[in-house]
N, C-alpha and C. Protein backbone atom coordinates (compact mmCIF):
# COMPACT_ATOMS: atom_id res chain seq x y z
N UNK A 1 15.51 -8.02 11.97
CA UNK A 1 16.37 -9.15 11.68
C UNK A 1 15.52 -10.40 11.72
N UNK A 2 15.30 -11.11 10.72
CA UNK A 2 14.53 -12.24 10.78
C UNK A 2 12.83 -12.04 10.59
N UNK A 3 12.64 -12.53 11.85
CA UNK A 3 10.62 -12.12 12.07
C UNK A 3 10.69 -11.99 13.08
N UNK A 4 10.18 -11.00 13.65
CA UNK A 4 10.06 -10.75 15.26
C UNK A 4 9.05 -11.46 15.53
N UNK A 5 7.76 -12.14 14.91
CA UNK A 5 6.77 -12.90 15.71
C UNK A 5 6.96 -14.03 15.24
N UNK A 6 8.77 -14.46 15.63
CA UNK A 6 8.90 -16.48 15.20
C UNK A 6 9.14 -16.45 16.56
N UNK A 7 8.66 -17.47 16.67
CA UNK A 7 8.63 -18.27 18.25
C UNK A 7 9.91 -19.15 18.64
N UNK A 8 9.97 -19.37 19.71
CA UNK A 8 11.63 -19.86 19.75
C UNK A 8 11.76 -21.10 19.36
N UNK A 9 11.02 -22.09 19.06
CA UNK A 9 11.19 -23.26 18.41
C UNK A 9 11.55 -22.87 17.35
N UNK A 10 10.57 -21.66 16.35
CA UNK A 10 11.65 -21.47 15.35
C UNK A 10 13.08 -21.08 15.20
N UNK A 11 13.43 -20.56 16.27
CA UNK A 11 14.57 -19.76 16.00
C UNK A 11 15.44 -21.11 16.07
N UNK A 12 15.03 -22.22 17.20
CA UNK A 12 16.15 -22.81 17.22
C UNK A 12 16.15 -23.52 16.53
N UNK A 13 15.01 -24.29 15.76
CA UNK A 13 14.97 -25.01 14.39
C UNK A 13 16.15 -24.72 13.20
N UNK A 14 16.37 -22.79 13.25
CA UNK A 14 16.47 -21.99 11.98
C UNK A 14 18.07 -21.89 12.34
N UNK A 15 18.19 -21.79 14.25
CA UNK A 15 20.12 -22.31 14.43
C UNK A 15 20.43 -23.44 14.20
N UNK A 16 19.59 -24.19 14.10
CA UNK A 16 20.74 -25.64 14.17
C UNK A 16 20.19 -26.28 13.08
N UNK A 17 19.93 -25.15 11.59
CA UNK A 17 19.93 -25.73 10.38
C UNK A 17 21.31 -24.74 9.84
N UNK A 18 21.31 -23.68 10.22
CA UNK A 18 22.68 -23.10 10.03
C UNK A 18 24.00 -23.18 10.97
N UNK A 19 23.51 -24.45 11.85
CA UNK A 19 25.00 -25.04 12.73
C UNK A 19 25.18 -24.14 13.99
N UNK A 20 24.21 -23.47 14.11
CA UNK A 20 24.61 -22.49 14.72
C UNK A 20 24.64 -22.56 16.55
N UNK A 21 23.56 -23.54 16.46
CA UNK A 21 22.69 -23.84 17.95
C UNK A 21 23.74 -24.17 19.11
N UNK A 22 24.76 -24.60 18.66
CA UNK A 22 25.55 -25.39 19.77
C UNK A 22 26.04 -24.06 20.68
N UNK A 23 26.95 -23.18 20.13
CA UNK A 23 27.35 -21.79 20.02
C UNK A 23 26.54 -20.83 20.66
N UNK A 24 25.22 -21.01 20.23
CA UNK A 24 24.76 -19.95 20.68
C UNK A 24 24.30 -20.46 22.45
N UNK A 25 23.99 -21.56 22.65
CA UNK A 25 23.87 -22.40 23.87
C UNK A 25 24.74 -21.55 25.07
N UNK A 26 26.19 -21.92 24.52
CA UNK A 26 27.05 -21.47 25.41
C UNK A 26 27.05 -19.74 25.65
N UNK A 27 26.63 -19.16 24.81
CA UNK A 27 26.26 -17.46 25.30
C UNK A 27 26.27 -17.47 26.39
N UNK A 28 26.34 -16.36 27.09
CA UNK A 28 26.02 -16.10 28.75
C UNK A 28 25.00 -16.51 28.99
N UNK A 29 23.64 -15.80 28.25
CA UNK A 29 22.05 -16.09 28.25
C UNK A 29 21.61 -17.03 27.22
N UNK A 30 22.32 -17.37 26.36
CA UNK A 30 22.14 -18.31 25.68
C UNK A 30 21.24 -17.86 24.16
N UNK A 31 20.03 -17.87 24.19
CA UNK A 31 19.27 -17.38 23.11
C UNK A 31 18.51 -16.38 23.73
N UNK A 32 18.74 -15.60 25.02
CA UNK A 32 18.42 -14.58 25.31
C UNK A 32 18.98 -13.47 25.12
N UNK A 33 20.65 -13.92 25.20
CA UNK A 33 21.51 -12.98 24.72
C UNK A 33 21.31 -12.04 24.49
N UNK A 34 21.53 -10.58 24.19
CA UNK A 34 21.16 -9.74 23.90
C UNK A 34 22.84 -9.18 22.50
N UNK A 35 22.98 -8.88 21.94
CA UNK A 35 24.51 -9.09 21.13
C UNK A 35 24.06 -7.53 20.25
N UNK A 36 25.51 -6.91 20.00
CA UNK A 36 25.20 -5.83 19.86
C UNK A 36 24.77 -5.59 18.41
N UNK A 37 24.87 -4.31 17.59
CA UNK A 37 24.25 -4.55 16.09
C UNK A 37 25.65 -4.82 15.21
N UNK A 38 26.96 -4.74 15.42
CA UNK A 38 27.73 -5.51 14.83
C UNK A 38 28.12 -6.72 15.42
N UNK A 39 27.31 -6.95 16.49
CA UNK A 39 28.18 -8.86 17.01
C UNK A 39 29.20 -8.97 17.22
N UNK A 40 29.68 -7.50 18.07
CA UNK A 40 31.20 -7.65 18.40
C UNK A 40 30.86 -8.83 19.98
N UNK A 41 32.20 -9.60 19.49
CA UNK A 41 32.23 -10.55 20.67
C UNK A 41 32.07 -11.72 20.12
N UNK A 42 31.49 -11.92 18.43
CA UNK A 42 31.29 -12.94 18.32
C UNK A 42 32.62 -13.47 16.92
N UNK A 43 32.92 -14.96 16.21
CA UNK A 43 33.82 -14.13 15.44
C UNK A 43 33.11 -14.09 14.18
N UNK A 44 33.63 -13.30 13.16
CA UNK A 44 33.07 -13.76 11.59
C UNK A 44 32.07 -15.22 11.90
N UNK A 45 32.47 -16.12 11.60
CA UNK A 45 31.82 -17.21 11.14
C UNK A 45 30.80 -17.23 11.95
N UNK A 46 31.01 -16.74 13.17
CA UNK A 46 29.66 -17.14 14.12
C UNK A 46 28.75 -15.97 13.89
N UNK A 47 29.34 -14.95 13.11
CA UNK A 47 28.13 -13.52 12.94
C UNK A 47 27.54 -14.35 11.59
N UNK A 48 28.24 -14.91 10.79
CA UNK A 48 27.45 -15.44 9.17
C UNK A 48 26.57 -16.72 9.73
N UNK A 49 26.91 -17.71 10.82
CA UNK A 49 26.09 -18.56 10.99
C UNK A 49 24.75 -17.98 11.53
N UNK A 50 24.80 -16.72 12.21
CA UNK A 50 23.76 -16.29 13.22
C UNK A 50 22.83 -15.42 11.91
N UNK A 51 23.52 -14.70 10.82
CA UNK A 51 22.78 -14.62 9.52
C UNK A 51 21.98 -15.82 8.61
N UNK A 52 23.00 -16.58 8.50
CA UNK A 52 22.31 -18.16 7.60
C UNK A 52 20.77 -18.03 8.70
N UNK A 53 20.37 -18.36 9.96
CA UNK A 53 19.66 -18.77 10.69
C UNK A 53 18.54 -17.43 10.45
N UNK A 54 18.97 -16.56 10.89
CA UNK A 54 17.80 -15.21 10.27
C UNK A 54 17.10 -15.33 9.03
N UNK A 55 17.77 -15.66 8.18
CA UNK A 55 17.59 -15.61 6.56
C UNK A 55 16.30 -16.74 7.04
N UNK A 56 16.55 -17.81 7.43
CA UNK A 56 15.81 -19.33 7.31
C UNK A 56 14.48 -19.05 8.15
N UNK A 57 14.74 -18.25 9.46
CA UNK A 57 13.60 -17.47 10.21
C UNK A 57 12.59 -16.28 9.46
N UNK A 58 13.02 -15.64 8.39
CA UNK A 58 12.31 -14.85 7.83
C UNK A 58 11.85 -15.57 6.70
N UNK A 59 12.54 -16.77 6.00
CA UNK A 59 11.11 -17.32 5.67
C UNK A 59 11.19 -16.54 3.89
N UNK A 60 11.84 -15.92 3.28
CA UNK A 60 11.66 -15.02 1.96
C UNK A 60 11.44 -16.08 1.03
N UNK A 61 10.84 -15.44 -0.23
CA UNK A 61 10.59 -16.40 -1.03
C UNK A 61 12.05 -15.93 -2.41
N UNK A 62 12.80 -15.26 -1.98
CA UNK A 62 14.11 -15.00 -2.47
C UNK A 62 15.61 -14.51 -1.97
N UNK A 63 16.29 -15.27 -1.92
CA UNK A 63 17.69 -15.26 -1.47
C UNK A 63 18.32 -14.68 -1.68
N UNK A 64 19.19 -13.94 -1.57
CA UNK A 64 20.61 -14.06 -2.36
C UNK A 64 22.07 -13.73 -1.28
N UNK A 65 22.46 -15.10 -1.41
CA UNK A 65 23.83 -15.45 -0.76
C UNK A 65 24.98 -14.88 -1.25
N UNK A 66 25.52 -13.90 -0.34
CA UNK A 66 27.01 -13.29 -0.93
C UNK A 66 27.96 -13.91 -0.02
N UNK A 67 28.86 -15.01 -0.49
CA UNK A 67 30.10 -15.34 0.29
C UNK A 67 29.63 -15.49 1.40
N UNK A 68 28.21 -16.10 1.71
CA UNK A 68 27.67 -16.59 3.11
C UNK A 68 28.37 -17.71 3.92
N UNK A 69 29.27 -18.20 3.38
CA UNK A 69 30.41 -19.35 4.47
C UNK A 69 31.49 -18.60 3.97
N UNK A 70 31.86 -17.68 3.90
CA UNK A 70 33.60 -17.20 3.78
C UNK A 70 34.34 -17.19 4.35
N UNK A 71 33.69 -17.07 6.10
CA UNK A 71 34.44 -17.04 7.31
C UNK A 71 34.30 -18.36 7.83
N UNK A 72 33.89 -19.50 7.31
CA UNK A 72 33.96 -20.41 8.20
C UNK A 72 34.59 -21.45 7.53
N UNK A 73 34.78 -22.50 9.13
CA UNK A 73 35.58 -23.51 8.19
C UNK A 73 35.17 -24.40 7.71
N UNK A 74 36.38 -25.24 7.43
CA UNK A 74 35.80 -26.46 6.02
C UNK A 74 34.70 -26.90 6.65
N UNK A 75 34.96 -27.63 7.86
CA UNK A 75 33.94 -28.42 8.28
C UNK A 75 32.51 -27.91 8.78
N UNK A 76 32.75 -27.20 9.39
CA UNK A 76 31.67 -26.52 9.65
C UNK A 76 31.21 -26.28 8.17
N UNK A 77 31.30 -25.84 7.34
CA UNK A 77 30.62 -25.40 6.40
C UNK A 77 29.76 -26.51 5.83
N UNK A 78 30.52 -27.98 5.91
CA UNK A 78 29.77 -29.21 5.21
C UNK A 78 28.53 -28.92 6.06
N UNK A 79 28.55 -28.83 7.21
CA UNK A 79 27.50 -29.01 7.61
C UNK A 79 26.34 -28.25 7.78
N UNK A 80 26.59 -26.89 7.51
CA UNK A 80 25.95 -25.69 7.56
C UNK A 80 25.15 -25.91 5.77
N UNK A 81 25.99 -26.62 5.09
CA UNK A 81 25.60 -27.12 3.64
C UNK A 81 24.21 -27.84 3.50
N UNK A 82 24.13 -28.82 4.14
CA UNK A 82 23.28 -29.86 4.84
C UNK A 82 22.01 -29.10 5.32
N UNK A 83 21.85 -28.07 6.30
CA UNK A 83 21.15 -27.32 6.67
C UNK A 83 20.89 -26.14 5.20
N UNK A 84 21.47 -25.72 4.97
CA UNK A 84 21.22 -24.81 3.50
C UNK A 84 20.61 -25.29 2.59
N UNK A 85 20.30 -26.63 2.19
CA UNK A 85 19.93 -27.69 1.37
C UNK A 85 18.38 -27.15 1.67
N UNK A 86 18.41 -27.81 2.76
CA UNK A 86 16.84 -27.39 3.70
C UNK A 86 16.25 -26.22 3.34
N UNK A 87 16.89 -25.14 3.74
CA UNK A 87 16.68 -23.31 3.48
C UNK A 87 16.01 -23.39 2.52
N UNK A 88 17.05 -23.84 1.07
CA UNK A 88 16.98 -23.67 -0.22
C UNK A 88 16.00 -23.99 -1.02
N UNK A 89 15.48 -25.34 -0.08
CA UNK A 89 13.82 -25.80 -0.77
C UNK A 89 12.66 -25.01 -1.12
N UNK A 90 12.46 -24.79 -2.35
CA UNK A 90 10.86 -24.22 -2.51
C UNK A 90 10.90 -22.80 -2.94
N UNK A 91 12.28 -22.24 -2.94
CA UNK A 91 12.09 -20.51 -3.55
C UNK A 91 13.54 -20.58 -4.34
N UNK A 92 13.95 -19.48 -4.80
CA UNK A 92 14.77 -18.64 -5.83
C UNK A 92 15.95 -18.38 -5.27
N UNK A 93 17.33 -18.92 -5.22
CA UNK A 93 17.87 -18.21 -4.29
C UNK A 93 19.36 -18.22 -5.40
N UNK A 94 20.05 -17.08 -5.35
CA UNK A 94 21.04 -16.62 -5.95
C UNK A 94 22.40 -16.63 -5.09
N UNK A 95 23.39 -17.49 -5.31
CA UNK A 95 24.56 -17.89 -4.14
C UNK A 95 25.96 -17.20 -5.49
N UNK A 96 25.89 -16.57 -4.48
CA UNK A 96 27.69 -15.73 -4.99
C UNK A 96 28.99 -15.91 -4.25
């Protein structure tokens, strides 16, 4: 999921360009968390924000977004937009 050799500045750079950082703060462990392989516990929007942030941590030089804000809301999404802007710079990316 992501890059296993990004360092945690990246990771948290890569949450709180996908909105994600605040959220994940409050975890028990926070960004130690450990969360299972479906993210039960977390809801939709917070499993697609914790994806947006992987995607941005791995860094690909091609995208492709399926209904990547579907679960979230309006607002949140402006802002997760804002951060996606960022992502989106410099490669190929296909949004469905």
């Amino acid at each position: 999921y992501g890059r296993l050799d990004a360092t945690d500045e990246e990771c948290i750079a890569a949450a709180k360009l996908a909105n994600a950082d605040s959220f994940i703060r409050m975890l028990p462990k926070g960004y130690q968390t450990i969360l299972s392989g479906d993210g039960s516990g977390l809801s939709q929007g917070q499993r697609q924000l914790i994806s947006i942030a992987r995607a941005a941590v791995a860094d690909p030089p091609v995208m492709i977004l399926d209904e990547a804000t579907s679960s979230i809301d309006t607002r949140t999404e402006a802002l997760v937009q804002r951060g996606m802007d960022s992502i989106m710079r410099g490669r190929t990316v296909f949004v469905i």
